[in-house]
Protein backbone atom coordinates (compact mmCIF):
# COMPACT_ATOMS: atom_id res chain seq x y z
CA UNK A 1 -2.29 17.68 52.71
CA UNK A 2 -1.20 20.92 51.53
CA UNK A 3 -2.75 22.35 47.90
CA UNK A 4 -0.71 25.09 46.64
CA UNK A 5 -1.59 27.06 43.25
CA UNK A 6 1.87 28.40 42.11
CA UNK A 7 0.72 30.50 39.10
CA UNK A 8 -2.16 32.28 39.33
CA UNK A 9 -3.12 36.24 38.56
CA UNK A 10 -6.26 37.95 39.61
CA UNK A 11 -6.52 39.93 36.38
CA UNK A 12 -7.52 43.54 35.87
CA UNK A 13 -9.03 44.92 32.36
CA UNK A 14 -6.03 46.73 31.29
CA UNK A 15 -4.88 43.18 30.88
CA UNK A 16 -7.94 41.92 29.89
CA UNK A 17 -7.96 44.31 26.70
CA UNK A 18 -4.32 42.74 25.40
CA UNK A 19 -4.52 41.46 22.40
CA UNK A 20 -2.37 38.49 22.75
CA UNK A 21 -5.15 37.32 25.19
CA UNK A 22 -7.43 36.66 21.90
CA UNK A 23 -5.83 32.94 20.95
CA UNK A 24 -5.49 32.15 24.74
CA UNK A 25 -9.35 32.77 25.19
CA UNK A 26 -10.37 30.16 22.07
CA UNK A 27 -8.00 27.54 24.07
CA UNK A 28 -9.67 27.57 26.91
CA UNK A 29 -13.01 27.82 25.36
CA UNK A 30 -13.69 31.72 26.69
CA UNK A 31 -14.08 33.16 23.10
CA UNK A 32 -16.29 35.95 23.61
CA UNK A 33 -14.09 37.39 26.32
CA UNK A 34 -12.21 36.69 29.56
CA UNK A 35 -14.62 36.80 32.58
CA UNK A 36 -12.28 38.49 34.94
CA UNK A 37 -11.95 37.17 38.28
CA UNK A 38 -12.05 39.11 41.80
CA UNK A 39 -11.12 38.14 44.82
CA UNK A 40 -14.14 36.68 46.11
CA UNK A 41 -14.97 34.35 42.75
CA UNK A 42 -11.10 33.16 43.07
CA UNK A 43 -11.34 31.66 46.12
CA UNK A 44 -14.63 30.51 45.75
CA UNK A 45 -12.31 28.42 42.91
CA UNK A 46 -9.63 27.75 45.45
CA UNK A 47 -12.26 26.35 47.61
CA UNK A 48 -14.24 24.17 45.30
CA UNK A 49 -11.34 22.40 44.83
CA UNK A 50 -9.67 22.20 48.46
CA UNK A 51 -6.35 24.92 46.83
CA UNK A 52 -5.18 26.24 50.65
CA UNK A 53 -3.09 29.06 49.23
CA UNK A 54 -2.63 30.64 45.72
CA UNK A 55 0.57 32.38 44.59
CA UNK A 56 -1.07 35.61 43.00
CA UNK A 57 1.47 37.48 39.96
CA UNK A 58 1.92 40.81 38.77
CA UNK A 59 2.58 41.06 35.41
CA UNK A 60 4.91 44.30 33.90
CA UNK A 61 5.59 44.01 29.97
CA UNK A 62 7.03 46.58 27.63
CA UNK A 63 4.32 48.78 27.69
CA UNK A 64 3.70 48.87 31.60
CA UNK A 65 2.18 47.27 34.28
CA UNK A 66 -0.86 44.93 33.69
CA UNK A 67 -1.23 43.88 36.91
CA UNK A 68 0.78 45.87 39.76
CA UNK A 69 2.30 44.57 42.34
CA UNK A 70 0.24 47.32 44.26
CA UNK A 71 -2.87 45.66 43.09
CA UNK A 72 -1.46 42.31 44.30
CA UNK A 73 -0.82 43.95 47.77
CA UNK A 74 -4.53 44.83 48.08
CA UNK A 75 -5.55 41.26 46.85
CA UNK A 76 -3.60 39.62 49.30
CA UNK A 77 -4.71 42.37 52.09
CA UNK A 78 -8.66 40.83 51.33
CA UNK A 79 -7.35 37.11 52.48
CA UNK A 80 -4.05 37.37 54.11
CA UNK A 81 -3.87 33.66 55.23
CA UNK A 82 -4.86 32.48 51.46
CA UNK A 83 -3.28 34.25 49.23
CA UNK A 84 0.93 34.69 48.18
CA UNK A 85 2.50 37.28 45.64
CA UNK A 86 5.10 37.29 43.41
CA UNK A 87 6.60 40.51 42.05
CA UNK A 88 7.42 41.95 38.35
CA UNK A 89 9.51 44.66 36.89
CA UNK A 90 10.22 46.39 34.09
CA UNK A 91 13.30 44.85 31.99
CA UNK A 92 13.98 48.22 30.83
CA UNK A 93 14.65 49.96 33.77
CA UNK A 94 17.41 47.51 35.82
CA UNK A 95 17.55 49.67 39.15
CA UNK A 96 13.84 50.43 39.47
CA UNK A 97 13.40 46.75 39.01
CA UNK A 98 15.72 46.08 41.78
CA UNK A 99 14.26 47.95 44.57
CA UNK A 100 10.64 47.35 43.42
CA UNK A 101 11.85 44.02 44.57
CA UNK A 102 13.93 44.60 47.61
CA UNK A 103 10.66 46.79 48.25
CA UNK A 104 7.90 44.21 48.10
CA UNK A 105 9.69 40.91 49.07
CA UNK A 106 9.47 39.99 52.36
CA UNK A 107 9.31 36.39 52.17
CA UNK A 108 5.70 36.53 53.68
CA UNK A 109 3.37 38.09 51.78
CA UNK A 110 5.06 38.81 48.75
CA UNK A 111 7.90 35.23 48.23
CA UNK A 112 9.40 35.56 44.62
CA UNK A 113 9.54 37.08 41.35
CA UNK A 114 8.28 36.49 37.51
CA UNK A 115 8.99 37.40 34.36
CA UNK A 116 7.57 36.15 31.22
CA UNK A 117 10.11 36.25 28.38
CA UNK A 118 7.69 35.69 25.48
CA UNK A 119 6.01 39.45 26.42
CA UNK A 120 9.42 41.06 26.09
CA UNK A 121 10.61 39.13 23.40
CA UNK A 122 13.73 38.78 25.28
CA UNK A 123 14.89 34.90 26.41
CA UNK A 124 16.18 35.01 29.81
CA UNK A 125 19.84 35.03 29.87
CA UNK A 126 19.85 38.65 28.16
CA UNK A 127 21.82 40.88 30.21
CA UNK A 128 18.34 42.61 30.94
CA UNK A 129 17.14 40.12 33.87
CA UNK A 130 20.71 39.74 35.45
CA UNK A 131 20.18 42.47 37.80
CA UNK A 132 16.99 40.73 39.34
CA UNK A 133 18.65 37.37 39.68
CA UNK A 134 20.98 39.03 41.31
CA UNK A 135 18.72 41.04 43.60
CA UNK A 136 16.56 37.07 44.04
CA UNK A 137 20.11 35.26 45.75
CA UNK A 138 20.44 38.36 48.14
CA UNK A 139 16.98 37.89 49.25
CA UNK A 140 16.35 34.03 48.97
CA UNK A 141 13.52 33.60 46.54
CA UNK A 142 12.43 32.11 43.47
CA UNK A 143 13.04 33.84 40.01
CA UNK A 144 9.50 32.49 38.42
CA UNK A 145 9.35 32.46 34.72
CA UNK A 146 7.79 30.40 31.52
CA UNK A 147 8.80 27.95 29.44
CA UNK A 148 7.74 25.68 26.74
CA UNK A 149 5.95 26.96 23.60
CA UNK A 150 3.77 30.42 23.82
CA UNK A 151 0.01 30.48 23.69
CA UNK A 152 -0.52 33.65 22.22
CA UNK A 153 1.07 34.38 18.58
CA UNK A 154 4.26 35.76 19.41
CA UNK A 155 7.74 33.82 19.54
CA UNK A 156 8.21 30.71 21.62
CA UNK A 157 11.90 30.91 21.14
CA UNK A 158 12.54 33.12 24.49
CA UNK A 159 10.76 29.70 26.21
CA UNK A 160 13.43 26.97 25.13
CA UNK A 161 15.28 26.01 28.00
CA UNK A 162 18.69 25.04 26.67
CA UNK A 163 20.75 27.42 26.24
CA UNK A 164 18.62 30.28 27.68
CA UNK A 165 18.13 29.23 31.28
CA UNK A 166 20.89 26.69 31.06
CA UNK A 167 22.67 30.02 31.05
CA UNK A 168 21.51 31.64 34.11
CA UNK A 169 22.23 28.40 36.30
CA UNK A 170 25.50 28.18 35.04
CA UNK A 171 25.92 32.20 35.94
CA UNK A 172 23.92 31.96 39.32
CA UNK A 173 24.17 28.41 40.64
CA UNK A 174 22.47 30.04 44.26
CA UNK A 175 19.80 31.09 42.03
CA UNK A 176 16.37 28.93 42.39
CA UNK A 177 14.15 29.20 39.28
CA UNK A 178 11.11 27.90 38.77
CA UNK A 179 9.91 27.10 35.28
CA UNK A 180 6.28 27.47 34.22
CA UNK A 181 3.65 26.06 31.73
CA UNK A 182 5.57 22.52 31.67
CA UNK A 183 8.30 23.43 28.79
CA UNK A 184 6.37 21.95 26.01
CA UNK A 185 7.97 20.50 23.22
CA UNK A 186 11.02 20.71 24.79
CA UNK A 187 10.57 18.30 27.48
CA UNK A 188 13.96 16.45 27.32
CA UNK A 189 15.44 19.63 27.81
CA UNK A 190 13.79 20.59 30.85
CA UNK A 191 14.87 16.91 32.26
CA UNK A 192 18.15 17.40 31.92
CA UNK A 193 18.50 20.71 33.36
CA UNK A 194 17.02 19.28 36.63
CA UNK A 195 19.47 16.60 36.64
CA UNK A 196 22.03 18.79 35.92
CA UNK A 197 20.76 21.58 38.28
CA UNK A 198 19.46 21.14 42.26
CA UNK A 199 17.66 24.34 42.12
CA UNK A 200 15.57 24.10 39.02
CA UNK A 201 12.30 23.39 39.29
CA UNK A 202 9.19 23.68 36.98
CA UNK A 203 5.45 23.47 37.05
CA UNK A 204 2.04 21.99 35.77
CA UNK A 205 0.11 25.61 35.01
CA UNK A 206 -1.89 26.31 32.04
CA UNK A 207 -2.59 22.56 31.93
CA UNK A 208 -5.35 20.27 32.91
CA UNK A 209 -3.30 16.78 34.54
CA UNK A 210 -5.25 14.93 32.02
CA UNK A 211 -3.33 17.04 29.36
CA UNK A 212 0.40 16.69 30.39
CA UNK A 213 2.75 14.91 28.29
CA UNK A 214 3.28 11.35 29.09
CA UNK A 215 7.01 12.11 29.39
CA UNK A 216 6.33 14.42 31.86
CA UNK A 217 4.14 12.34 33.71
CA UNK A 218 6.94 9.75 33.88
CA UNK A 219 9.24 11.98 35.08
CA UNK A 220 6.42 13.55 37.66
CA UNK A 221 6.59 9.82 39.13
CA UNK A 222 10.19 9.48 38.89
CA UNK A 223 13.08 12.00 39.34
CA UNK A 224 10.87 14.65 39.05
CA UNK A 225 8.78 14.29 42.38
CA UNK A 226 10.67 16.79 44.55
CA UNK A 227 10.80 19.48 41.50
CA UNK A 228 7.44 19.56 39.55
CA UNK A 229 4.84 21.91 41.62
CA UNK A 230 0.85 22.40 40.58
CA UNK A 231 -0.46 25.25 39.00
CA UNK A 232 -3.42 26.51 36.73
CA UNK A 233 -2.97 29.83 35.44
CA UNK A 234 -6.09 30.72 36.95
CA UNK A 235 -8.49 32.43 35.68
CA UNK A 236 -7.67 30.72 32.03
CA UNK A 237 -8.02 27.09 33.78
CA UNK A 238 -9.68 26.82 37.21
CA UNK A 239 -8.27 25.05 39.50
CA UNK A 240 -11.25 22.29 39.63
CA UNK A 241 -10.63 21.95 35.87
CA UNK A 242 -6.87 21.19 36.30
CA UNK A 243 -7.10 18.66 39.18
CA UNK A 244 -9.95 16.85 38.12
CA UNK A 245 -8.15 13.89 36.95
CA UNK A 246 -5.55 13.77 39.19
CA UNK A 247 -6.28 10.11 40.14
CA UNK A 248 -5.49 9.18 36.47
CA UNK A 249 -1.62 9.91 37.10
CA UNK A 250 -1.32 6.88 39.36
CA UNK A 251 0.85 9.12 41.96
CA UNK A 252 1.78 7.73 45.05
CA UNK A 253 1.14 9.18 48.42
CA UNK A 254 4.15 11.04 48.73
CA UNK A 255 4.24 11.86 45.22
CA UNK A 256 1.21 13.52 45.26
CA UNK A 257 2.10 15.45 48.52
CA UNK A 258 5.16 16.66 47.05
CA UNK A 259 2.89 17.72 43.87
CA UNK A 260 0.04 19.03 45.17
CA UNK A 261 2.17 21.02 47.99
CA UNK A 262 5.24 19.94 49.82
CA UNK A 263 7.85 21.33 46.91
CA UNK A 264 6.01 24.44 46.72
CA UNK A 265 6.31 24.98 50.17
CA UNK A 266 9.98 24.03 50.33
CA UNK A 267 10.89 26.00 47.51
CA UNK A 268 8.89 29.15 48.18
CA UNK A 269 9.47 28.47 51.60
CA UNK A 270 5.73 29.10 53.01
């Protein structure tokens, strides 16, 4: 059985020093300051856990890049067979942003791209991100992105997923998008658009299993088993911590497979 990690970031100190990370740290009990991981200590995290392959992110926000996808290149250089990227971009500047991503995605190494609205303050169907879902369909990957409430203090608005991503699979119905961080409170929401929409998918990161909603759980077990993917948001929840009570969601075999791995490689098609 496959264990995929679809959100994770090896994280450099630029990052490190942001000061939305401050609320984020006392969640996760790191409150002096984030220990930040390399290479080696990440998959010594994969491995305590039995995580095959972990989908590294770059991370661009208004004021620049906080993690590069340069600097996810040479992460996935040190373990080739382990690790996964997924590219970002700068809102601001539409056709840089397009071939960064026709540059870097190859469907190998590097397999999708993310955004996170709540650091632009912009919700996903501003005219902003149409360019990269447009420059996703032509090369057959994900558009990764966040939804649910927003850890640090800034607006959780951008995360609501009706209308904002409603909006972008009505626009780009080729267009798969994965949803991150569970969509928190808005959990009915994020059912229906799955119903409503084949290639809308979503995932467990920057929760522990123990932690998800019991409406989520229910809909893990139900409708949900061939669109909700696992994922820590590693290095604010390790792996091990995440998975530790998986036994406690009562999945099936084949739930779990599709869980723990078989979506993830379907839909990021590894």
């Amino acid at each position: 059985m496959k264990v995929i990690d679809v959100w994770s970031q090896i994280q450099t100190e630029r990052m490190a020093k942001e000061p939305w990370l401050e609320p984020l740290l006392k969640w996760t009990g790191q409150t002096d300051s984030l220990v930040i991981p390399s290479v080696d200590s990440t998959l010594e995290a994969m491995n305590e856990a039995g995580v095959d392959i972990s989908i590294l992110s770059a991370w661009h926000g208004p004021g620049g890049s906080l993690i590069s996808n340069q600097e996810v290149a040479t992460q996935i250089d040190q373990a080739p067979e382990r690790f996964r990227g997924l590219v970002s971009v700068d809102l601001n500047r539409p056709m840089e942003a397009v071939r960064e991503i026709r540059r870097w995605v190859d469907n190998d190494r590097f397999v999708g791209v993310r955004v996170v609205p709540w650091l632009w303050d912009l919700p996903p169907n501003d005219r902003k991100y149409y360019p990269i879902y447009t420059a996703c369909v032509d090369l057959g990957v994900p558009f990764c992105t966040q939804i649910g409430h927003t850890g640090p203090l800034l607006r959780s608005e951008t995360g609501r997923p009706i209308p904002y991503l409603e909006d972008v699979l009505l626009d780009f119905p080729e267009l798969k998008v994965v949803g991150g961080h569970v969509g928190f409170p808005w959990i009915d929401e994020l059912i229906s658009l799955t119903i409503k929409f084949p290639n809308f998918y979503v995932d467990t990161s920057a929760y522990a299993l123990h932690r998800l909603p019991t409406s989520f759980v229910d809909f893990l077990k139900g409708m949900g088993s061939k669109r909700v993917m696992f994922g820590t948001n590693w290095p604010m929840l390790s792996p091990a911590q995440c998975l530790k009570h998986l036994e406690s969601l009562g999945l099936s075999e084949e739930q779990r497979s599709n869980f723990l791995g078989n979506n993830a490689m379907r839909v990021f098609v590894l």
